[in-house]
Structures are given as C-alpha cells and as structure tokens.
C-alpha atoms as a PDB file:
ATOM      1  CA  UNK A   1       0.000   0.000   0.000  1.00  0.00           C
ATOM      2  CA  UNK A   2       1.373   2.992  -1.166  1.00  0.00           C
ATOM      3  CA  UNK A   3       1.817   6.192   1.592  1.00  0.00           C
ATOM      4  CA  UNK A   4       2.433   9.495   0.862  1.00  0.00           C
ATOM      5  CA  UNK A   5       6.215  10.739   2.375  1.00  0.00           C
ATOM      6  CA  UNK A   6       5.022  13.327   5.932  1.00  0.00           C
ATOM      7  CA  UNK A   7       2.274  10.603   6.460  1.00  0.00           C
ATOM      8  CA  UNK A   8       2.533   9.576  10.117  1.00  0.00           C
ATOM      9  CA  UNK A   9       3.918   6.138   9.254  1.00  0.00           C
ATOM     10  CA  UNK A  10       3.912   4.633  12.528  1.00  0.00           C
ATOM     11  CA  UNK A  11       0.598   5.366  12.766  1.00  0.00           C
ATOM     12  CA  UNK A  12       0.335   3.832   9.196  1.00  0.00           C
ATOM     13  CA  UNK A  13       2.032   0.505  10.487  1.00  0.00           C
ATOM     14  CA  UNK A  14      -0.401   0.411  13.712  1.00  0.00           C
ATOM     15  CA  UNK A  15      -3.416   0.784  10.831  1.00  0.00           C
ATOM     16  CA  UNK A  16      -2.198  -1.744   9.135  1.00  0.00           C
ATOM     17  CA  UNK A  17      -1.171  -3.928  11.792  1.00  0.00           C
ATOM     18  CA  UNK A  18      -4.492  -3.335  13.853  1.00  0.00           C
ATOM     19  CA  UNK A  19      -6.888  -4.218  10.806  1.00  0.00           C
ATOM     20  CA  UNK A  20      -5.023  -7.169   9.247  1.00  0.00           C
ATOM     21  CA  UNK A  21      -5.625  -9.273  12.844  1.00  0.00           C
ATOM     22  CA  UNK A  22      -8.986  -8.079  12.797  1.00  0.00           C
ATOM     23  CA  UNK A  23      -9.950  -9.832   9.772  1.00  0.00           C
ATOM     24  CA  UNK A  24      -7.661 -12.583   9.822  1.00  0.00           C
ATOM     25  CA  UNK A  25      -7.221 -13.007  13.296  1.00  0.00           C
ATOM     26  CA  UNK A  26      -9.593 -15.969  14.274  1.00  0.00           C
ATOM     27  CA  UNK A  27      -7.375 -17.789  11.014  1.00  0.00           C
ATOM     28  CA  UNK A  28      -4.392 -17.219  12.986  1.00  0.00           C
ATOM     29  CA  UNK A  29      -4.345 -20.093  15.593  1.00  0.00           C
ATOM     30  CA  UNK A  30      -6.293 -22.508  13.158  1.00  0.00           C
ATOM     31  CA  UNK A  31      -3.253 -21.683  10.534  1.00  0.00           C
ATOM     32  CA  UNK A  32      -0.613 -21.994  13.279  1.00  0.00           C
ATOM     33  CA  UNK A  33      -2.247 -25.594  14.427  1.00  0.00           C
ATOM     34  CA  UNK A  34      -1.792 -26.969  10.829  1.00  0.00           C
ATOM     35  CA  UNK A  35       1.579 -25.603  10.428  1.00  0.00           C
ATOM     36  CA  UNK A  36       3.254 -26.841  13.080  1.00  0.00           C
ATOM     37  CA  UNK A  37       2.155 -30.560  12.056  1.00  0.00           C
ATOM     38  CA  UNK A  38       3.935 -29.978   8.530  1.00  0.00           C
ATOM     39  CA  UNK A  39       6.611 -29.130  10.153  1.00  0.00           C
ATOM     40  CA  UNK A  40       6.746 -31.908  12.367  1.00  0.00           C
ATOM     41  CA  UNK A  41       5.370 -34.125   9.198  1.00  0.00           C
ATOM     42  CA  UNK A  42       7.977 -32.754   6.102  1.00  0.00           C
ATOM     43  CA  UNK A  43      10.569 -31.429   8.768  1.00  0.00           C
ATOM     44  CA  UNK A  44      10.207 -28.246   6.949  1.00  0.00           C
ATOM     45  CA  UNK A  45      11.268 -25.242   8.202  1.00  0.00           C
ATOM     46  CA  UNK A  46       8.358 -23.043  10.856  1.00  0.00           C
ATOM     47  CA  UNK A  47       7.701 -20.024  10.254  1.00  0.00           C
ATOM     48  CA  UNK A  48       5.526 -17.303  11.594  1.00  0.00           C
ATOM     49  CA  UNK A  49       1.867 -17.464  10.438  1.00  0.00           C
ATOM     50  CA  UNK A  50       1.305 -14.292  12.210  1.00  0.00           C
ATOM     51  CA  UNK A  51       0.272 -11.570   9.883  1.00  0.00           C
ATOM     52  CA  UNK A  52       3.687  -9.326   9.388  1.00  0.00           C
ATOM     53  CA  UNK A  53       3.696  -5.421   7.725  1.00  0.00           C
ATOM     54  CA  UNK A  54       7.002  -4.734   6.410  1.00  0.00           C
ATOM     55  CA  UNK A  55       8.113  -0.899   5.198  1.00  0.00           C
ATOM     56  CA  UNK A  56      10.356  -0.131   1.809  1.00  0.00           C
ATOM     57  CA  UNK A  57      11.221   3.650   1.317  1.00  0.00           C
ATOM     58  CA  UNK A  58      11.583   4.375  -2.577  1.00  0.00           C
ATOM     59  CA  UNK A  59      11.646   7.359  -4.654  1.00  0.00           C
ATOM     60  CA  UNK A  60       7.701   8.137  -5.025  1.00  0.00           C
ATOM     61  CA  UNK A  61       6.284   7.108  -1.618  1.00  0.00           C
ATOM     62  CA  UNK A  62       6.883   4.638   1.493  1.00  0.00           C
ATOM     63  CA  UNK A  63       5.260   0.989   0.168  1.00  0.00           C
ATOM     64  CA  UNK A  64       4.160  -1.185   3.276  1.00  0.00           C
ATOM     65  CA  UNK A  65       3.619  -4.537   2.544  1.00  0.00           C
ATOM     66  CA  UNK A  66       0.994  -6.862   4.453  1.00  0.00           C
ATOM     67  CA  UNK A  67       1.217 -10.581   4.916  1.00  0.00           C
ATOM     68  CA  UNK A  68      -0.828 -12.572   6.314  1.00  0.00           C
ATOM     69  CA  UNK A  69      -2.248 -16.249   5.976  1.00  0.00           C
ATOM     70  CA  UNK A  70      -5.641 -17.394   4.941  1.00  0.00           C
ATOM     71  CA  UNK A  71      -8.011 -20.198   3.539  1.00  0.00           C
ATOM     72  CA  UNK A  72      -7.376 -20.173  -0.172  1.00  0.00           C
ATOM     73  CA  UNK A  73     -10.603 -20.662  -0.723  1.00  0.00           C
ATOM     74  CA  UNK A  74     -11.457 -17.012   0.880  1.00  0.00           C
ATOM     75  CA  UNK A  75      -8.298 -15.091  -0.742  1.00  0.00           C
ATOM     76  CA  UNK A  76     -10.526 -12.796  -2.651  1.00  0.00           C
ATOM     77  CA  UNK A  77     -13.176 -12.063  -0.212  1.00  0.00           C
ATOM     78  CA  UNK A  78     -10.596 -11.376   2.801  1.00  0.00           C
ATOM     79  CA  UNK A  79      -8.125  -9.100   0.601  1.00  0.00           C
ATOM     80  CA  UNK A  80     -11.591  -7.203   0.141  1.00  0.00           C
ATOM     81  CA  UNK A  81     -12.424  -7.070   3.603  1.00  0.00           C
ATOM     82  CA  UNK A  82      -8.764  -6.012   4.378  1.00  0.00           C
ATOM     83  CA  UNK A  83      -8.443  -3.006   1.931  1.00  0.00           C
ATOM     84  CA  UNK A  84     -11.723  -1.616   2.708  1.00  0.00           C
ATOM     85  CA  UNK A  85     -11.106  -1.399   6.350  1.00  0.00           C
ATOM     86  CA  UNK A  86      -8.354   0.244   5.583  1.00  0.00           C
ATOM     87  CA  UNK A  87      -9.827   3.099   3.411  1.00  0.00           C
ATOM     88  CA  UNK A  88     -11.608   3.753   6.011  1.00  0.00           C
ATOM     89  CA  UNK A  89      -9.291   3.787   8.417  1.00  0.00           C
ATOM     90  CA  UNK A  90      -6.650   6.211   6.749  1.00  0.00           C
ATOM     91  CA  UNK A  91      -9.994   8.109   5.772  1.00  0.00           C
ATOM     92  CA  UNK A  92     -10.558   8.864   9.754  1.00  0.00           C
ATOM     93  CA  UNK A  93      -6.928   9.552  10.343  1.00  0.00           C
ATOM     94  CA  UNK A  94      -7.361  12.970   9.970  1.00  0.00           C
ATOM     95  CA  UNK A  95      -5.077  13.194   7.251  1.00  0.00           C
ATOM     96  CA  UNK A  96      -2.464  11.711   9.356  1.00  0.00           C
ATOM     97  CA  UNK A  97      -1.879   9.146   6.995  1.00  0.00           C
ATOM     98  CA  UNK A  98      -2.615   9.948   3.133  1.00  0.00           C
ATOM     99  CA  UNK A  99      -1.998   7.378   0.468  1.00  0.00           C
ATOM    100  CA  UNK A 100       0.134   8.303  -2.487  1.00  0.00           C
ATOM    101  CA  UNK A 101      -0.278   8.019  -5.813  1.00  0.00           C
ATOM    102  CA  UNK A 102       1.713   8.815  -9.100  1.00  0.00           C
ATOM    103  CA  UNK A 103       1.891  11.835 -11.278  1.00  0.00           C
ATOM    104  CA  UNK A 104       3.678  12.155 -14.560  1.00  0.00           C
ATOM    105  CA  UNK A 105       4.556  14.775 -16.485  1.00  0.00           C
ATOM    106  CA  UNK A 106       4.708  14.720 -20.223  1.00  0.00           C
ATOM    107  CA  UNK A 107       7.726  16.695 -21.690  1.00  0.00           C
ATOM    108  CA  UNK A 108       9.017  17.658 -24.656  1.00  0.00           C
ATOM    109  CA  UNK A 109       5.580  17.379 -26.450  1.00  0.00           C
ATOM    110  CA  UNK A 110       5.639  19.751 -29.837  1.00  0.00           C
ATOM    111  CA  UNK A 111       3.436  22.534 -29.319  1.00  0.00           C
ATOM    112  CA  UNK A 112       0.405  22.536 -31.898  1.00  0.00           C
ATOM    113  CA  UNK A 113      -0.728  25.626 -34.150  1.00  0.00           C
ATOM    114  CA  UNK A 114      -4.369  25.035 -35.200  1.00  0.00           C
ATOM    115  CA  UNK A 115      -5.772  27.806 -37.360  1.00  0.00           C
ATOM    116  CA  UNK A 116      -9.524  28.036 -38.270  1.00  0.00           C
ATOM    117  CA  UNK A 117     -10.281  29.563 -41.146  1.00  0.00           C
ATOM    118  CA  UNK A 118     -13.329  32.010 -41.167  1.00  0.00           C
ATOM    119  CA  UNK A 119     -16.495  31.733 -43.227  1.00  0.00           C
ATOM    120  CA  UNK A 120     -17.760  33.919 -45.929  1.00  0.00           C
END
C-alpha cells in the first residue's frame, strides 16, 4: 500500500497492523495448528503465520507490505475485507496518513498551431 512521504507512518504501520488481525485473526491459531504438524510431518522449516507489515522507502512514496495467511478458498473475499477497512481507516486519520499516488509529467511534447479559417 502505497503512503504518501510526511504521512505519520507509525501510525500507518499500527493501521495496518491493527486491521489485518482483525480480519484474519480468528485464522491465525487454526493456521498456526496446521503448520506446526507440517513441520513436524515434512521437517520443513516453521515459520511465523502471524500476519507481518514490512516498510520499503523508494523514490515516489513509502510501500508497506501486508502478509498474512488465509483459507485459499477465501483469498478474494478477505483481501476485500482487508483493503476496505483500511480506506476507512486512513480516511478517519485525519489526514495523518494519506496514500500516495503517481503523477507524470509529459515533456518535450511539440506545441500545436491550429488555425480556423473564417467563413464567408
């Protein structure tokens, strides 16, 4: 999710955070249940199936990233759930946290003469 640089982005990160394990929070022990017996099955390696926000500063705007686990079958209809809470979240920060968005410029485009001519 894209947020505009002078956002508060601890504030962002607490959004983030705070809505993610409110939709996929009941998952969250189920998923952790069913992991740990792969890894105990496959001897794979265990991971975290907590949901995690992680920050990358680049030139247009600070990108947080949100993972989180979830029945496949229920992808869709969670990343829904997910990114409208959090419209409406940022919308009640105040403008605290704003999200960013790109602009381009064209240059160098030739600059056009039109001429009407006038009727008789």
């Amino acid at each position: 999710m894209p947020i505009k640089y002078g956002s508060d982005h601890r504030l962002a990160r607490e959004i983030l955070q705070q809505v993610t394990n409110e939709v996929v929070g009941d998952y969250v022990a189920f998923a952790a249940t069913a992991w740990k017996e792969l890894v105990q099955r496959y001897l794979i390696e265990d991971a975290s199936v907590e949901p995690m926000i992680t920050l990358v500063a680049n030139d247009n705007w600070m990108e947080f990233t949100v993972r989180y686990v979830v029945d496949y079958k229920k992808r869709r209809r969670t990343k829904d759930e997910i990114f409208t809470a959090l419209l409406d979240a940022i919308e009640h920060s105040q403008g605290r946290v704003v999200l960013a968005s790109a602009t381009f410029e064209l240059a160098g485009a030739p600059l056009l003469d039109v001429r009407l001519k006038e009727s008789s």
